[in-house]
N, C-alpha and C. Protein backbone atom coordinates (compact mmCIF):
# COMPACT_ATOMS: atom_id res chain seq x y z
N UNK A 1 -59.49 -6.52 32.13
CA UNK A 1 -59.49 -5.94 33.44
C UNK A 1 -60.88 -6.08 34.06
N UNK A 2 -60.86 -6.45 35.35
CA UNK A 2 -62.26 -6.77 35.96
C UNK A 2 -62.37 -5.69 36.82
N UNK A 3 -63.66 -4.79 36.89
CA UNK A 3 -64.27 -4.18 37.15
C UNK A 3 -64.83 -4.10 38.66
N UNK A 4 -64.32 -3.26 39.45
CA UNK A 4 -64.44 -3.55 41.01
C UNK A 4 -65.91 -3.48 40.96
N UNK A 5 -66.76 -4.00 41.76
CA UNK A 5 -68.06 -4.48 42.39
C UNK A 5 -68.37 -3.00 43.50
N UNK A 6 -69.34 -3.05 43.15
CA UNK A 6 -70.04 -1.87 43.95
C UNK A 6 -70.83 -2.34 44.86
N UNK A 7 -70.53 -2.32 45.84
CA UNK A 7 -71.56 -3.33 47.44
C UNK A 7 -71.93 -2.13 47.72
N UNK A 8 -72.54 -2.48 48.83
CA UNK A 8 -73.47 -1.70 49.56
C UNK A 8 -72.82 -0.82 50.19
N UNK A 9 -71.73 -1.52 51.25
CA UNK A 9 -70.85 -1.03 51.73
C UNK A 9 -69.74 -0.48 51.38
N UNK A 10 -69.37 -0.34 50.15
CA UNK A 10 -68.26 0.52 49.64
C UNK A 10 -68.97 1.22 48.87
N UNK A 11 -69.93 1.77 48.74
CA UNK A 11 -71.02 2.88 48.43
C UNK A 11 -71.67 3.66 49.66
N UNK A 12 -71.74 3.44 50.66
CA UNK A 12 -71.95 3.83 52.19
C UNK A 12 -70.50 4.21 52.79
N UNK A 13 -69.12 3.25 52.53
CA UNK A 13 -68.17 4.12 52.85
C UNK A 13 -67.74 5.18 52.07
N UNK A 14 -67.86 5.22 50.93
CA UNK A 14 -67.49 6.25 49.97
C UNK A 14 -68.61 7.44 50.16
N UNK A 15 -69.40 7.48 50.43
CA UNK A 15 -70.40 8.68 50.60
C UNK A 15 -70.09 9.03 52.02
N UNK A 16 -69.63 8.51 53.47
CA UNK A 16 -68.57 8.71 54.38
C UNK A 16 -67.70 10.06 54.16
N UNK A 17 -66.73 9.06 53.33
CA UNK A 17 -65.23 9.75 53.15
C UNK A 17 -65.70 10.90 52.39
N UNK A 18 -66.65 11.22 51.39
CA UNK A 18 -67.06 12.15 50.91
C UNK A 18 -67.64 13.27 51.69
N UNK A 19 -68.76 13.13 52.44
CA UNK A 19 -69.37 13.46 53.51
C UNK A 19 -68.05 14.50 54.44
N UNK A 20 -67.15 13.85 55.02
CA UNK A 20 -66.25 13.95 55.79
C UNK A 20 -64.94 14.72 55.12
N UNK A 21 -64.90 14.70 53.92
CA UNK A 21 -64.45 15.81 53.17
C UNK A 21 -64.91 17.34 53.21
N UNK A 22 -65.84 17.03 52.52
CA UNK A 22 -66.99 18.08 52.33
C UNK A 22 -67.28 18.87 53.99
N UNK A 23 -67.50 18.16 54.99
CA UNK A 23 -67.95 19.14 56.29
C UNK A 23 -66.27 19.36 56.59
N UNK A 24 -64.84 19.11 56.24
CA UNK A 24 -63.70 19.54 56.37
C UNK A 24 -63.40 20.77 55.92
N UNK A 25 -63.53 20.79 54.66
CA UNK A 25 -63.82 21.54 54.15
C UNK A 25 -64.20 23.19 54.03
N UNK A 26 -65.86 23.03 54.79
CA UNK A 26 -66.22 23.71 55.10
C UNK A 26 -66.06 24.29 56.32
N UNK A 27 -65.24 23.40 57.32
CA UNK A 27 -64.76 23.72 58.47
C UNK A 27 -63.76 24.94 57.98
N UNK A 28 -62.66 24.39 57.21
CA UNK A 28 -61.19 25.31 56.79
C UNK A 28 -62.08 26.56 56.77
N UNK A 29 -62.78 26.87 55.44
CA UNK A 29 -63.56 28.14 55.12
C UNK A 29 -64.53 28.82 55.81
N UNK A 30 -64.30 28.13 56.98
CA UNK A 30 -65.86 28.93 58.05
C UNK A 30 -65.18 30.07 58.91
N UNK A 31 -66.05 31.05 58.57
CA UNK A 31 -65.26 32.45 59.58
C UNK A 31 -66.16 32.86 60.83
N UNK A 32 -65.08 33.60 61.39
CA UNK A 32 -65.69 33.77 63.11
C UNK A 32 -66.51 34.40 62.63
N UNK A 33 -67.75 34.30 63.47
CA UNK A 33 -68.40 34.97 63.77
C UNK A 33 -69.92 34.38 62.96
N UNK A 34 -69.80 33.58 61.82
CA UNK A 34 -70.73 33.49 60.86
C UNK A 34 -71.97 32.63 61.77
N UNK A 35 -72.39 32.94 62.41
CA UNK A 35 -73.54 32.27 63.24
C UNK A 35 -74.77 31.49 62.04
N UNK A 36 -75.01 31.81 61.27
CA UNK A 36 -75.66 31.18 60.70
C UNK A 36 -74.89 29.97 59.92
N UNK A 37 -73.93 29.98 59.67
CA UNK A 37 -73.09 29.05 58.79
C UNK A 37 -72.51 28.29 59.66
N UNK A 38 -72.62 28.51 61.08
CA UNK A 38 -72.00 27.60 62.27
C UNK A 38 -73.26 26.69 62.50
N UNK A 39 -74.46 27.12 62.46
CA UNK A 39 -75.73 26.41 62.47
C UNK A 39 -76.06 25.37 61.92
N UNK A 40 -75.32 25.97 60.11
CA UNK A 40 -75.56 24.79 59.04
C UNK A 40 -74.72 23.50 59.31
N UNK A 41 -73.65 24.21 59.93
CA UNK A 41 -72.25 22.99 60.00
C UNK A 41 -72.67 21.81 61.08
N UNK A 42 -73.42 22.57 62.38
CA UNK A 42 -73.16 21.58 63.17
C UNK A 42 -74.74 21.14 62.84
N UNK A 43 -75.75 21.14 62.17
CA UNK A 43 -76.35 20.19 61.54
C UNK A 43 -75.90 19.64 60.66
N UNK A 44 -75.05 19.76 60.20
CA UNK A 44 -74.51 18.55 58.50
C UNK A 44 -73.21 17.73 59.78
N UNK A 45 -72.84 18.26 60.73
CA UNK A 45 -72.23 17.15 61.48
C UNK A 45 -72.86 16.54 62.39
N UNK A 46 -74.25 16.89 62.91
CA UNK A 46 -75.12 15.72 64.10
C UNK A 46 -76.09 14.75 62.75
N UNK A 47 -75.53 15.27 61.49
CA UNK A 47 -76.52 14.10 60.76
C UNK A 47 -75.56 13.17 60.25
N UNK A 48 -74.24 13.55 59.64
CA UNK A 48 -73.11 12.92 59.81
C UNK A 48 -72.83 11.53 61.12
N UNK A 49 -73.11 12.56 62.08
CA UNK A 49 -73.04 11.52 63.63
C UNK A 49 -73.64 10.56 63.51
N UNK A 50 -75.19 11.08 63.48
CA UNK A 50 -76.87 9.74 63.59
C UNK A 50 -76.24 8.96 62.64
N UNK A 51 -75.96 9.16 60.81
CA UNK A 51 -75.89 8.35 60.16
C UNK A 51 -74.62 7.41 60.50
N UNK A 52 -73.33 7.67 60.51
CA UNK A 52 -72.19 6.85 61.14
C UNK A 52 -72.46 6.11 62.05
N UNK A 53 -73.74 6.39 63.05
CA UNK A 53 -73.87 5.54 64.42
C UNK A 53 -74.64 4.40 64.07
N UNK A 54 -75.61 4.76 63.31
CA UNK A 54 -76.83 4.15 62.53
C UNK A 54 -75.78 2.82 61.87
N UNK A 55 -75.01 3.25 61.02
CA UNK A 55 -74.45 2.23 60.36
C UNK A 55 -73.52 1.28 61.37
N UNK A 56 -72.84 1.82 61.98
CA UNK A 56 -72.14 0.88 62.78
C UNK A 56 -72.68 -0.10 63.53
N UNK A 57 -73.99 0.50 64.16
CA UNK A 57 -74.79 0.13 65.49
C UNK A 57 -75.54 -1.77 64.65
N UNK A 58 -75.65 -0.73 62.98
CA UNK A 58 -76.20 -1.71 61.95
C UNK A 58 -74.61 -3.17 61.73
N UNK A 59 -73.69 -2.87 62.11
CA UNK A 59 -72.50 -3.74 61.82
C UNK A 59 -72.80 -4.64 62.90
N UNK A 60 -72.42 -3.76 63.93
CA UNK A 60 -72.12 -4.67 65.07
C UNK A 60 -73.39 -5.94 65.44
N UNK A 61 -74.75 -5.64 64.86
CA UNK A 61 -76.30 -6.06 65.09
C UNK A 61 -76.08 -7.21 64.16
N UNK A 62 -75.49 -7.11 62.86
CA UNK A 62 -76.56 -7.99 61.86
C UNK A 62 -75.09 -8.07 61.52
N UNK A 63 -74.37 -7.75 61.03
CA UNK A 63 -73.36 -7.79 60.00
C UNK A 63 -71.76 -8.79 60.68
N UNK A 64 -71.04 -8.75 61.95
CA UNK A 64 -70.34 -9.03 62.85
C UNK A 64 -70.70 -10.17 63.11
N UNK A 65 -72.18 -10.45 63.36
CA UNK A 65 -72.45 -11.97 64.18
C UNK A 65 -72.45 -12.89 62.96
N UNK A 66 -73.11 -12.44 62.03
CA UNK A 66 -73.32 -13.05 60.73
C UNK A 66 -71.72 -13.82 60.24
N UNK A 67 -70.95 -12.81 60.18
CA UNK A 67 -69.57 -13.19 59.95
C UNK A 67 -68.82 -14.56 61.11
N UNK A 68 -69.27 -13.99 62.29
CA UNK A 68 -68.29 -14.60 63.40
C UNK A 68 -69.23 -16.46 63.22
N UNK A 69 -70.55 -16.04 62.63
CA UNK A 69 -71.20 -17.83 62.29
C UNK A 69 -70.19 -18.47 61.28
N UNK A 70 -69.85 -17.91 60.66
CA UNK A 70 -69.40 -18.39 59.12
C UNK A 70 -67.67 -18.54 58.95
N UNK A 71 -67.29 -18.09 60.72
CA UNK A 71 -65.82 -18.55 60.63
C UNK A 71 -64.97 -17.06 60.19
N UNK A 72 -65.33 -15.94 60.00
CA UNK A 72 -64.74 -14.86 59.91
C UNK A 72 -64.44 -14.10 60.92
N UNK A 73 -63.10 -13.65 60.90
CA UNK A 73 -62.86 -13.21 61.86
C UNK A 73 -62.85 -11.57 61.95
């Protein structure tokens, strides 16, 4: 049995889907009123944001053109 390959990018999506678990999560279990725990959340989701934008912004730049040279669609 061969052993799936760990790229860059399926180590960046998997810390994602993890990520995006985890602030779900903590969404379900967050109660009215908790002002300080609403604080924490919507910083672990504007760093969530930067990083998702960061990476994409990083696809569409370097990663997309690279492909579309080489005949990928």
């Amino acid at each position: 049995m061969t052993e799936p390959q760990l790229t860059m990018n399926r180590l960046i999506h998997a810390a994602v889907r993890r990520d995006l678990d985890r602030l779900s999560g903590a969404l379900q279990s967050f109660r009215d009123g908790d002002t300080a725990r609403a604080r924490d959340l919507d910083r672990a989701y504007v760093n969530l944001r930067r990083e998702l934008t960061h990476h994409h912004e990083g696809e569409d730049t370097h990663i997309w053109p690279m492909l579309a040279k080489v005949g990928v669609a």
